[in-house]
C-alpha atoms as a PDB file:
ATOM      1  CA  UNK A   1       8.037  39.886  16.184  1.00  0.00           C
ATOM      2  CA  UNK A   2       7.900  39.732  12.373  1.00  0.00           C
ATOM      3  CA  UNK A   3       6.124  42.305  10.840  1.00  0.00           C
ATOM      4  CA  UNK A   4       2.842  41.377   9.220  1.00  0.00           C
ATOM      5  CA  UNK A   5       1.242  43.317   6.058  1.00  0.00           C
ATOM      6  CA  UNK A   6      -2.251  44.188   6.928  1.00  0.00           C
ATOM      7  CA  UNK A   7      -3.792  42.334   4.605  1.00  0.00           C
ATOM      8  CA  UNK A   8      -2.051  38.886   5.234  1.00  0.00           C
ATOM      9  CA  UNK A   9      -3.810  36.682   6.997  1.00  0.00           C
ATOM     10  CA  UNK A  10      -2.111  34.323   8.796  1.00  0.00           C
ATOM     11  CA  UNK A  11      -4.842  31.955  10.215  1.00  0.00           C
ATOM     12  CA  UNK A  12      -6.791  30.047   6.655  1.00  0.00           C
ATOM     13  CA  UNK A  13     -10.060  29.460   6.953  1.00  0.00           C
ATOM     14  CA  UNK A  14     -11.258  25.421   7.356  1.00  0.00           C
ATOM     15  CA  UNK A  15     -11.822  26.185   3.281  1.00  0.00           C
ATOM     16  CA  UNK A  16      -8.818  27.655   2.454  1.00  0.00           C
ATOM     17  CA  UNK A  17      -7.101  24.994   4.223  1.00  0.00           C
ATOM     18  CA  UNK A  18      -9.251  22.235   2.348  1.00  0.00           C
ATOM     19  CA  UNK A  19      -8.638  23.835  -0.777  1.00  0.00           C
ATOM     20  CA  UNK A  20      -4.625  23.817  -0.391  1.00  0.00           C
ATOM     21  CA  UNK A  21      -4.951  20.163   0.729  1.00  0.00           C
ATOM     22  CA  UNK A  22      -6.210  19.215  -2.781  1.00  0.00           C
ATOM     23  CA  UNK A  23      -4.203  21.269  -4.298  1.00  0.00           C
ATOM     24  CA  UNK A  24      -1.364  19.380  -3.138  1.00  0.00           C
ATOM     25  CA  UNK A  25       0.789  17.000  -5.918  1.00  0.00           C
ATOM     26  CA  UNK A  26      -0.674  13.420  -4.491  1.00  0.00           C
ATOM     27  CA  UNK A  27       2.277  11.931  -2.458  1.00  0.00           C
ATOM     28  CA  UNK A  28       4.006   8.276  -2.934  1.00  0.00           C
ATOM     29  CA  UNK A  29       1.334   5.564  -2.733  1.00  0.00           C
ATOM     30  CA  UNK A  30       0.888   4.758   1.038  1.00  0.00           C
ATOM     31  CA  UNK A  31       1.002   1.309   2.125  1.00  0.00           C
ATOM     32  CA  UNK A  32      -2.859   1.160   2.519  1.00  0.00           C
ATOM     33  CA  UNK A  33      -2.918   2.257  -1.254  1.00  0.00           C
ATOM     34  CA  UNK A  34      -0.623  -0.833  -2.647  1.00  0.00           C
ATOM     35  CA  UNK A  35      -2.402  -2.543  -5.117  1.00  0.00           C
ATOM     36  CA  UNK A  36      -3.454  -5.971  -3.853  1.00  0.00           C
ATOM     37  CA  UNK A  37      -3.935  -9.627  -5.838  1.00  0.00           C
ATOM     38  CA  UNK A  38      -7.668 -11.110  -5.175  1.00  0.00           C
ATOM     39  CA  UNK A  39      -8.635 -14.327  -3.602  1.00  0.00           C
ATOM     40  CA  UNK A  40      -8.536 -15.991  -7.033  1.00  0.00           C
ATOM     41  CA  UNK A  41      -5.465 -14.819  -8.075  1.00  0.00           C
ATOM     42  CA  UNK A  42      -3.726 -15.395  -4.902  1.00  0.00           C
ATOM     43  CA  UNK A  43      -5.091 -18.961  -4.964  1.00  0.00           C
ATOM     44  CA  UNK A  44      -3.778 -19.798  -8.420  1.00  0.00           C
ATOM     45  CA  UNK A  45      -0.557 -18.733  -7.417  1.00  0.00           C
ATOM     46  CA  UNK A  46      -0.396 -20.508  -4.119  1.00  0.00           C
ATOM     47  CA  UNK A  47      -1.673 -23.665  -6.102  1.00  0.00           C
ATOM     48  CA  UNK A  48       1.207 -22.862  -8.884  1.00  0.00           C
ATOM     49  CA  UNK A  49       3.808 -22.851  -6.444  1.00  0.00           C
ATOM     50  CA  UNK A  50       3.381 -26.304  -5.533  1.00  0.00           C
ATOM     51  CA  UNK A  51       5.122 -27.413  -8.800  1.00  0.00           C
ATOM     52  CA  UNK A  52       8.379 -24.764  -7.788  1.00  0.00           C
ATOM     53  CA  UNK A  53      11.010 -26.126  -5.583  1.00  0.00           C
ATOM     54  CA  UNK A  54      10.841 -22.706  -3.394  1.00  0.00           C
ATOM     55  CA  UNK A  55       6.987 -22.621  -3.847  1.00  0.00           C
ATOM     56  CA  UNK A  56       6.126 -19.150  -3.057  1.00  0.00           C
ATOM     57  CA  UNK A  57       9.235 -18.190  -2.022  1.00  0.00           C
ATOM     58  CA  UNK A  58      10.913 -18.846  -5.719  1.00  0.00           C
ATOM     59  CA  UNK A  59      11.742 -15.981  -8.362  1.00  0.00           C
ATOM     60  CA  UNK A  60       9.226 -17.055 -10.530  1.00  0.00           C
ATOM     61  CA  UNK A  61       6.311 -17.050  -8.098  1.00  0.00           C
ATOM     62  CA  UNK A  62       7.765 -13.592  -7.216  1.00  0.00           C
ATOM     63  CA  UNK A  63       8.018 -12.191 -10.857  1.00  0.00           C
ATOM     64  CA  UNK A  64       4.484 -13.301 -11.247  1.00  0.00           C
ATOM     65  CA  UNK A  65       3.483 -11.899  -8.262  1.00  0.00           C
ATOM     66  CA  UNK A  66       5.061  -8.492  -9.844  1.00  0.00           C
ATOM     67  CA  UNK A  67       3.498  -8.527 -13.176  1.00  0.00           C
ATOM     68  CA  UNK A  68      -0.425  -9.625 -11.895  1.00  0.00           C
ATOM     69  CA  UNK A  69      -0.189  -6.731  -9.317  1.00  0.00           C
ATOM     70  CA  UNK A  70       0.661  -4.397 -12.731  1.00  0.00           C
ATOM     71  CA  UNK A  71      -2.501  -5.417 -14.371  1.00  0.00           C
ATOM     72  CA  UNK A  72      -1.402  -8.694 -16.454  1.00  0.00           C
ATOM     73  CA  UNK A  73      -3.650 -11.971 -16.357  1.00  0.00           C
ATOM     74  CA  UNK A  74      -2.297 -14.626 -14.553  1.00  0.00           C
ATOM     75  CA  UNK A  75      -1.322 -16.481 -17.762  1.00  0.00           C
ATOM     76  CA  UNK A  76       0.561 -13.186 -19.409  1.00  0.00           C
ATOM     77  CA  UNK A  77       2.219 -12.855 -15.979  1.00  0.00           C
ATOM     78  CA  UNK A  78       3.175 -16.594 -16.333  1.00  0.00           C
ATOM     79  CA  UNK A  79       4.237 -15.931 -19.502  1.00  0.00           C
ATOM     80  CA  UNK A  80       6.552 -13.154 -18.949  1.00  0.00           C
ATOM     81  CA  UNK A  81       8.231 -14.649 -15.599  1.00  0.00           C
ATOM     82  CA  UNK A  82       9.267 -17.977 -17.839  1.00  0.00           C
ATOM     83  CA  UNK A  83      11.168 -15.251 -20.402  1.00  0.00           C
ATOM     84  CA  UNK A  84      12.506 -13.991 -17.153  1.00  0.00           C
ATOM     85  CA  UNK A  85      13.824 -17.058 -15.513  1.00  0.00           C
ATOM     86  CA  UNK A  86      15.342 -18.191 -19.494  1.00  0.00           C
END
């Protein structure tokens, strides 16, 4: 049996253990933390893939997909997938 100083205490408190828990470096984001388009966004898209041979399958649906979940407007997003697919 390991040998214990007398002042370690090896059961924390609910407190201490709370307190650790924040402490903590914030892990990768979680799947339930993914950034996610809204109903208008996702509804201009679906209606702008219509004119894409893959519709929402294509790259440039994809790309645009990319850069509106990063905080562009759907036209800058637009904008930047065109520059991509050049």
């Amino acid at each position: 049996m390991p040998y214990h100083h007398k002042d370690s205490n090896i059961y924390k408190t609910k407190e201490e253990e709370i307190k650790e828990k924040k402490e903590r470096k914030p892990s990768k984001m979680s799947l339930f933390e993914m950034p996610k388009l809204s109903k208008e966004d996702k509804e201009k898209l679906l209606k702008h893939s219509k004119n894409h041979k893959k519709g929402m399958q294509s790259t440039h649906i994809k790309n645009m997909k990319k850069f509106m979940l990063k905080g562009l407007s759907f036209s800058k997003s637009h904008k930047k997938a065109l520059e991509l697919d050049n």
